[in-house]
N, C-alpha and C. Protein backbone atom coordinates (compact mmCIF):
# COMPACT_ATOMS: atom_id res chain seq x y z
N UNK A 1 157.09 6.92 -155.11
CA UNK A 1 156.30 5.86 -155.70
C UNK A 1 156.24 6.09 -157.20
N UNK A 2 155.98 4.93 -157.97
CA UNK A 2 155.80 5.11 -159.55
C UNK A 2 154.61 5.72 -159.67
N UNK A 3 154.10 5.74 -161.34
CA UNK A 3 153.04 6.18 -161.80
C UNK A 3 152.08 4.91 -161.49
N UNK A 4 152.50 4.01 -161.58
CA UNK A 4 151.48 2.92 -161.58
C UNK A 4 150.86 2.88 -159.86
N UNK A 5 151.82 2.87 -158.90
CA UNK A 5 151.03 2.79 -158.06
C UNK A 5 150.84 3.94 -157.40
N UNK A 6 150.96 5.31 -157.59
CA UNK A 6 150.32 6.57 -157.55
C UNK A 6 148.74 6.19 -158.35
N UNK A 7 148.66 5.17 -159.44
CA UNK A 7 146.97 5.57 -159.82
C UNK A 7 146.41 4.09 -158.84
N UNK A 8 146.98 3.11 -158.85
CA UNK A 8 146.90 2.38 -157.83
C UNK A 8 145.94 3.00 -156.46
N UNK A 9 146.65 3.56 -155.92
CA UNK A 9 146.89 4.13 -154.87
C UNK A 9 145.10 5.59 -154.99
N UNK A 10 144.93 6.50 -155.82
CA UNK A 10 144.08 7.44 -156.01
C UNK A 10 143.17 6.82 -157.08
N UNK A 11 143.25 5.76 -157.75
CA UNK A 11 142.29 5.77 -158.74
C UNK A 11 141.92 6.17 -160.39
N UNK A 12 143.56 7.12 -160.08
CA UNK A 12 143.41 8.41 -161.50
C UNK A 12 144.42 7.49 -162.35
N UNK A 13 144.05 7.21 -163.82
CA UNK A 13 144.49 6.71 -164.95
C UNK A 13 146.57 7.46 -164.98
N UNK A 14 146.81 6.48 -165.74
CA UNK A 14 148.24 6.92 -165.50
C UNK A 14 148.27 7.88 -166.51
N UNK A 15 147.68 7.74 -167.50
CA UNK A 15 147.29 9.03 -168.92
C UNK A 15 147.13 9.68 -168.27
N UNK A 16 145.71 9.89 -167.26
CA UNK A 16 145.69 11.56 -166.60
C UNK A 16 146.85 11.90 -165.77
N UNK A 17 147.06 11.03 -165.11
CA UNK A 17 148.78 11.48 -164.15
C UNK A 17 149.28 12.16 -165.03
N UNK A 18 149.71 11.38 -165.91
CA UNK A 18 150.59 12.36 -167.15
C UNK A 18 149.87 13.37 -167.84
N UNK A 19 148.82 13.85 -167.86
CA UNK A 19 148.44 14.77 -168.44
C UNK A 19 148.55 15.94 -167.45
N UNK A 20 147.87 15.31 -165.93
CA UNK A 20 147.85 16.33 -165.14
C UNK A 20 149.73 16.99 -164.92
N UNK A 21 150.45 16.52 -165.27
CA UNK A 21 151.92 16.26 -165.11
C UNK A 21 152.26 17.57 -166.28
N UNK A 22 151.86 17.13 -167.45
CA UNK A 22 151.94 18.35 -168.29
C UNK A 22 151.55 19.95 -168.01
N UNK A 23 150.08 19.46 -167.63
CA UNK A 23 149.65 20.67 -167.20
C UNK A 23 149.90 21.38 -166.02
N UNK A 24 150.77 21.04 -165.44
CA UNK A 24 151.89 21.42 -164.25
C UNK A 24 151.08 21.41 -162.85
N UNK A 25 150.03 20.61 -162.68
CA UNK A 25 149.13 20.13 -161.37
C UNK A 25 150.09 19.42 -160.60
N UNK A 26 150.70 18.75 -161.31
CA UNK A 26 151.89 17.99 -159.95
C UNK A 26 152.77 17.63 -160.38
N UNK A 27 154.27 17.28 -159.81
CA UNK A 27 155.16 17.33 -159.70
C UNK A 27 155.96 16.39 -159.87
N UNK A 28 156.82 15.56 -160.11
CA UNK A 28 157.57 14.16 -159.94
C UNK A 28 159.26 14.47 -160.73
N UNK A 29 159.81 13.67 -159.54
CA UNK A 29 161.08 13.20 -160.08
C UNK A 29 161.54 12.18 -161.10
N UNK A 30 162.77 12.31 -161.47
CA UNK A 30 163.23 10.56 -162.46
C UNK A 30 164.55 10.16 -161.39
N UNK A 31 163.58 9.26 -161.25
CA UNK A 31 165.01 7.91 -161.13
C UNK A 31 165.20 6.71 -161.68
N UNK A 32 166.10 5.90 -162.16
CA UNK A 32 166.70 5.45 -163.22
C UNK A 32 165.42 5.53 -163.95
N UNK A 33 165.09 6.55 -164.38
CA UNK A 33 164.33 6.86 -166.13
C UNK A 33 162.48 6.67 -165.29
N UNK A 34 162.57 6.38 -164.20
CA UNK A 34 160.72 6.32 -164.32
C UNK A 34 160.59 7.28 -163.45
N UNK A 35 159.33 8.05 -163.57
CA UNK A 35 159.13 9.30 -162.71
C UNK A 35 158.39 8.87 -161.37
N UNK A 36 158.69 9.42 -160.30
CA UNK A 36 158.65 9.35 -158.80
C UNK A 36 157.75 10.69 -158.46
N UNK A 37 156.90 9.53 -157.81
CA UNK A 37 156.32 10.46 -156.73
C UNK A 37 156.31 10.50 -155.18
N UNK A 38 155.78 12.06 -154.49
CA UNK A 38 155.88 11.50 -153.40
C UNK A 38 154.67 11.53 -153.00
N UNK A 39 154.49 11.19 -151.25
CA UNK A 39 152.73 11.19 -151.13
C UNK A 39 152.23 12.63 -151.21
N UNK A 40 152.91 13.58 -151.34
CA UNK A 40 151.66 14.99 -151.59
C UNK A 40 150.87 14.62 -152.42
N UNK A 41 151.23 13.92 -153.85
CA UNK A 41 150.70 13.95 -154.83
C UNK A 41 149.56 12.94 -154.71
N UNK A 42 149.04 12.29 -153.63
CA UNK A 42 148.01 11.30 -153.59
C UNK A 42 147.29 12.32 -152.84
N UNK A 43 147.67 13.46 -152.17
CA UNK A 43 146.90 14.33 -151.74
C UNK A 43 146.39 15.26 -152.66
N UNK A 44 147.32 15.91 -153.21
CA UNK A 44 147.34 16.38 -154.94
C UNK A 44 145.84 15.91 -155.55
N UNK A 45 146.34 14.91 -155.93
CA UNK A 45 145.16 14.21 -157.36
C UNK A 45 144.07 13.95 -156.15
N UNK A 46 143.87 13.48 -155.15
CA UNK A 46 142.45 13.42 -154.32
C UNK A 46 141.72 15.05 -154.15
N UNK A 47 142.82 15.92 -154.74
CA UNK A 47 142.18 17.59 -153.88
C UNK A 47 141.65 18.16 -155.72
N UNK A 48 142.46 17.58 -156.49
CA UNK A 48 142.10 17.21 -158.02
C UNK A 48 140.78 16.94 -158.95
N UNK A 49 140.87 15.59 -158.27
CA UNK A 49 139.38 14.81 -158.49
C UNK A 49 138.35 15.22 -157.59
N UNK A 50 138.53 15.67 -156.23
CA UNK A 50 137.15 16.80 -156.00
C UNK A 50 136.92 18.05 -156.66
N UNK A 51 137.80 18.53 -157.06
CA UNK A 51 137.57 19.73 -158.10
C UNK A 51 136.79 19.63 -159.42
N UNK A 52 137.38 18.46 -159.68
CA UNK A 52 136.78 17.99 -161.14
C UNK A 52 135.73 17.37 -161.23
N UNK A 53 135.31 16.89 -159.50
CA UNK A 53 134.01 16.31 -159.58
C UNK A 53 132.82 17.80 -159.52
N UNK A 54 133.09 18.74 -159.23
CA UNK A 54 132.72 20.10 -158.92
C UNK A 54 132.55 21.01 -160.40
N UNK A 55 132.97 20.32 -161.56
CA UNK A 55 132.77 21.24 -162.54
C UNK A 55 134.11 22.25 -162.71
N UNK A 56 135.53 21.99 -162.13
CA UNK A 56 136.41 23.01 -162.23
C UNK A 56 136.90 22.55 -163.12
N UNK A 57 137.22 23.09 -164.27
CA UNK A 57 138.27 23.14 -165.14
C UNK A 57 139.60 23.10 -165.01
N UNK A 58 140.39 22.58 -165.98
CA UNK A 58 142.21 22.29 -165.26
C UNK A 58 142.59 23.91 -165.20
N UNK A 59 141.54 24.76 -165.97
CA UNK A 59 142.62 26.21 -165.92
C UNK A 59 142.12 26.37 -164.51
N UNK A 60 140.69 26.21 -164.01
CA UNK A 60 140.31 26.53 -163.10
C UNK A 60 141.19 26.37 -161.59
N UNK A 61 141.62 24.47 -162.20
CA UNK A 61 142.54 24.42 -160.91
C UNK A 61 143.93 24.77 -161.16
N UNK A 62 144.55 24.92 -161.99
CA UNK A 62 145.33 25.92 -161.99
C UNK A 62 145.29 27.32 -161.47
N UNK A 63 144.28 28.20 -161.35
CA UNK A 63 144.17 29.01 -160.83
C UNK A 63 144.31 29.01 -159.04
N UNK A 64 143.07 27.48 -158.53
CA UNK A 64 143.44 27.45 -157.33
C UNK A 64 144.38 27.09 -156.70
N UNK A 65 145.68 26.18 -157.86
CA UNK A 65 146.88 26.09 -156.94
C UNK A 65 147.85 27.12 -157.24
N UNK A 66 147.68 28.14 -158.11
CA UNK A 66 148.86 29.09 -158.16
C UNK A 66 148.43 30.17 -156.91
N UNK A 67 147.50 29.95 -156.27
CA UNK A 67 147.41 31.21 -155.26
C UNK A 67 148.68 31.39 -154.76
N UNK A 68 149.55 30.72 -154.65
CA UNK A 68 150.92 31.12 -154.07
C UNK A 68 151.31 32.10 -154.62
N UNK A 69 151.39 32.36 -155.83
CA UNK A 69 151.98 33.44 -156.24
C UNK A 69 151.70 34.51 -156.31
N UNK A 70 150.99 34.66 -155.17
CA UNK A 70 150.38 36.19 -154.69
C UNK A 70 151.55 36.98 -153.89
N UNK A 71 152.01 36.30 -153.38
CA UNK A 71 153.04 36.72 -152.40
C UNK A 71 154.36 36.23 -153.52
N UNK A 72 154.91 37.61 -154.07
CA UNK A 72 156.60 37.78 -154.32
C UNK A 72 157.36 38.04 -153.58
N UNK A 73 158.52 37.16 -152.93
CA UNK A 73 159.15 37.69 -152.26
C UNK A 73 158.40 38.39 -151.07
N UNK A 74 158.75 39.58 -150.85
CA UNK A 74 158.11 40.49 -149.43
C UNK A 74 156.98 41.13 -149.81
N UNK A 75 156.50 41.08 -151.01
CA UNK A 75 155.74 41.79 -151.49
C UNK A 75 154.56 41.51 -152.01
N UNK A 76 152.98 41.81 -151.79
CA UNK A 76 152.08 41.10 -152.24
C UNK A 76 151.59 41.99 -153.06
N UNK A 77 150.84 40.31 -154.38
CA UNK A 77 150.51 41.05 -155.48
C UNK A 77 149.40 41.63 -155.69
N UNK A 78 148.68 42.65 -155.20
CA UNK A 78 147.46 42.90 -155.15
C UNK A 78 146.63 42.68 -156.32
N UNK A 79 147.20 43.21 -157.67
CA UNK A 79 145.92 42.32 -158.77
C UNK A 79 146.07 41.41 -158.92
N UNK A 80 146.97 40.27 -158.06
CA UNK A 80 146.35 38.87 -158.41
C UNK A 80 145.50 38.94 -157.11
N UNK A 81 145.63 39.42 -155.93
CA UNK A 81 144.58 38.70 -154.75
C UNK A 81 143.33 39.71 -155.51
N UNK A 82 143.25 40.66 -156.30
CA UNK A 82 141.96 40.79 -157.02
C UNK A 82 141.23 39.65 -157.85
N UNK A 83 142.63 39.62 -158.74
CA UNK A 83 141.76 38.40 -159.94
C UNK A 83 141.35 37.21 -158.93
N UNK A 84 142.01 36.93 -158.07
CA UNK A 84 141.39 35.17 -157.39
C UNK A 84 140.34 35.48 -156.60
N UNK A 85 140.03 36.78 -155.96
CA UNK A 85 138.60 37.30 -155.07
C UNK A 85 137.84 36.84 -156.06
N UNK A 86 137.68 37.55 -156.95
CA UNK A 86 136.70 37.76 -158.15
C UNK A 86 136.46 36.01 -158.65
N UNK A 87 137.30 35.19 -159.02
CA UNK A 87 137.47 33.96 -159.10
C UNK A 87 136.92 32.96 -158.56
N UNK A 88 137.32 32.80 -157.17
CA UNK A 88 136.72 32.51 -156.33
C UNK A 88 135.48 33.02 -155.21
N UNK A 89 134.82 33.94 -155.79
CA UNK A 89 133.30 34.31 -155.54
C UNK A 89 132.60 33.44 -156.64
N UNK A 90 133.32 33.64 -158.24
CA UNK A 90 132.44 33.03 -159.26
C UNK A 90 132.02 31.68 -158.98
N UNK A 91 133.72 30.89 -158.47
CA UNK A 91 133.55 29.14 -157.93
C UNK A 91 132.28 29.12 -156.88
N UNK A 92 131.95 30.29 -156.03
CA UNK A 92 131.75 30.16 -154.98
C UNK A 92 129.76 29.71 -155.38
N UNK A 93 129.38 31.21 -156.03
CA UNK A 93 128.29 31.22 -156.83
C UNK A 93 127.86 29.74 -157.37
N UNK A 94 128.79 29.38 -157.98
CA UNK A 94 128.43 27.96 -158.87
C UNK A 94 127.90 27.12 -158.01
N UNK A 95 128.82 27.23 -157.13
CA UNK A 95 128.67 25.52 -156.04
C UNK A 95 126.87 25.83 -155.54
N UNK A 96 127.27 27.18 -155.15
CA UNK A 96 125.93 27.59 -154.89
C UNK A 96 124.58 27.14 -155.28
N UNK A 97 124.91 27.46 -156.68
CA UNK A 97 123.76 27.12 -157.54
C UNK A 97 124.00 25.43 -157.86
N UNK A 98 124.66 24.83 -157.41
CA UNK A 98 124.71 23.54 -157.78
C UNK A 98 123.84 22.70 -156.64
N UNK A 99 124.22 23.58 -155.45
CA UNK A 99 123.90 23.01 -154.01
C UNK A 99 122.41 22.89 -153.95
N UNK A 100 121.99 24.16 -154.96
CA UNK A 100 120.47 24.55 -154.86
C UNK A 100 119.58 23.14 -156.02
N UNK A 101 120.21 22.90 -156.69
CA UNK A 101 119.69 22.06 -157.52
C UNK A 101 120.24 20.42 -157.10
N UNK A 102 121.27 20.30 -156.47
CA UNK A 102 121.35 18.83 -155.63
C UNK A 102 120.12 18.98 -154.46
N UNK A 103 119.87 19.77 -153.28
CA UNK A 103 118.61 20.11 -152.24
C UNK A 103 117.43 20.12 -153.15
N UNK A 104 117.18 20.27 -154.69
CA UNK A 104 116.12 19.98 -155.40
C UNK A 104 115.53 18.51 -155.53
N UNK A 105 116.64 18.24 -156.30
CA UNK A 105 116.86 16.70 -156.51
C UNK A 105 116.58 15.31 -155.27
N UNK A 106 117.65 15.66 -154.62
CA UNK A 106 116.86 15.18 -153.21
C UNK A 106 115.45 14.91 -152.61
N UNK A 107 115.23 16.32 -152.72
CA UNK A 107 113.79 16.78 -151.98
C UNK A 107 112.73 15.78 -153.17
N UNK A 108 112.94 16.08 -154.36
CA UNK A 108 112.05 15.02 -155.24
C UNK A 108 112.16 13.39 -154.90
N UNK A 109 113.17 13.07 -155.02
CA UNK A 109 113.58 11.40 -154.73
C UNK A 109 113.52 10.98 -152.98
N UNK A 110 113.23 11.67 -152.49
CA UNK A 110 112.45 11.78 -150.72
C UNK A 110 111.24 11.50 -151.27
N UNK A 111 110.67 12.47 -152.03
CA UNK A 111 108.94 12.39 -152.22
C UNK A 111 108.68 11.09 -152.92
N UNK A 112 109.61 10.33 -154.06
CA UNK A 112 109.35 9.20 -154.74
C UNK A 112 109.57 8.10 -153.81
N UNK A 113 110.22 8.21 -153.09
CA UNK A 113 110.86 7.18 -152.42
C UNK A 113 109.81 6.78 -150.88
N UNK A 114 109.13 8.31 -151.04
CA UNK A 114 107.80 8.45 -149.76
C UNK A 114 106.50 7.48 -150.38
N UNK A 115 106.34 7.79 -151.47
CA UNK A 115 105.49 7.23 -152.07
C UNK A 115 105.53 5.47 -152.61
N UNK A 116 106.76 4.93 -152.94
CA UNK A 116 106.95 4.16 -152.91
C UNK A 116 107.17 3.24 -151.69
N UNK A 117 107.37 3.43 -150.38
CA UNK A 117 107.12 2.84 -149.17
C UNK A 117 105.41 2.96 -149.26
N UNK A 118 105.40 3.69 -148.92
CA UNK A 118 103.81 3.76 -149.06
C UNK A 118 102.83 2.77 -149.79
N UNK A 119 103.17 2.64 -150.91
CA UNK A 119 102.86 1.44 -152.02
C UNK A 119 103.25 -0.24 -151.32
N UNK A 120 104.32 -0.37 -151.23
CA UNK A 120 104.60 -1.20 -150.65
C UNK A 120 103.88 -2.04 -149.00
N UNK A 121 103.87 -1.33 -148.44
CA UNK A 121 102.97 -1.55 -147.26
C UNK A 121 101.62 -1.42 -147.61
N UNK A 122 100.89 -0.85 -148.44
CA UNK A 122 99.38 -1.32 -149.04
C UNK A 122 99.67 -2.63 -149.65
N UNK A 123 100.44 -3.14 -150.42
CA UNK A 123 100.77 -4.37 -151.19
C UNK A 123 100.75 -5.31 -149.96
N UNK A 124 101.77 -4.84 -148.92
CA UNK A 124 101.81 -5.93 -147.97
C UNK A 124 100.74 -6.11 -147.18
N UNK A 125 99.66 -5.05 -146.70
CA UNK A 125 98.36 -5.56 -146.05
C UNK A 125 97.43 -5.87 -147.17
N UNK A 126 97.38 -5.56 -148.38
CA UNK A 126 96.02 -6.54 -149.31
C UNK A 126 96.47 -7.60 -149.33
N UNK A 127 97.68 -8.23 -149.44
CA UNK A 127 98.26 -9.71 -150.09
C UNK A 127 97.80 -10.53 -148.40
């Protein structure tokens, strides 16, 4: 598929396609001169844009799609499955603390939203 209906298709600006394109997030061919995609890449940019809705940074997701390169050949790279432990505890922490302050948020707009029914049904038995 083209760029146009790859953002078609996910939503993501054809600038970011191409940016994410630079920054080596995904992949595409040329045929006669326009670059091709295939559908990974609607899986790609959807696994993308939840990241980025999450606060990850492009190095960040760069980090989570190079995990492949832990494994050379027959051989695994142990300080990278260090650096991405360590990495991904930090991602892990965040969400954490994000989760704790969305269950905040909530819990307040329950209580406004308690109170405002509430209001409403006094309105509707005085009237």
């Amino acid at each position: 598929m083209k760029i146009s209906e790859l953002s078609h298709r996910t939503g993501v600006s054809a600038d970011t396609i191409r940016y994410y394109v630079k920054q080596a997030l995904l992949t595409h061919s040329r045929q006669n001169g326009y670059w091709e995609f295939d559908d990974e890449a609607v899986m790609l940019l959807t696994h993308i844009r939840l990241l980025r809705s999450l606060n990850f940074s492009i190095k960040d997701i760069q980090h989570v799609f190079a995990t492949s390169d832990i494994i050379e050949g027959d051989r695994i790279n142990h300080e990278l499955v260090s650096t991405y432990i360590s990495f991904f505890h930090g991602k892990l922490d965040e969400l954490e603390k994000q989760r704790l302050s969305l269950d905040q948020a909530e819990l307040h707009l329950r209580k406004i939203l308690g109170k405002l029914d509430y209001l409403q049904q006094l309105e509707t038995f005085q009237g």
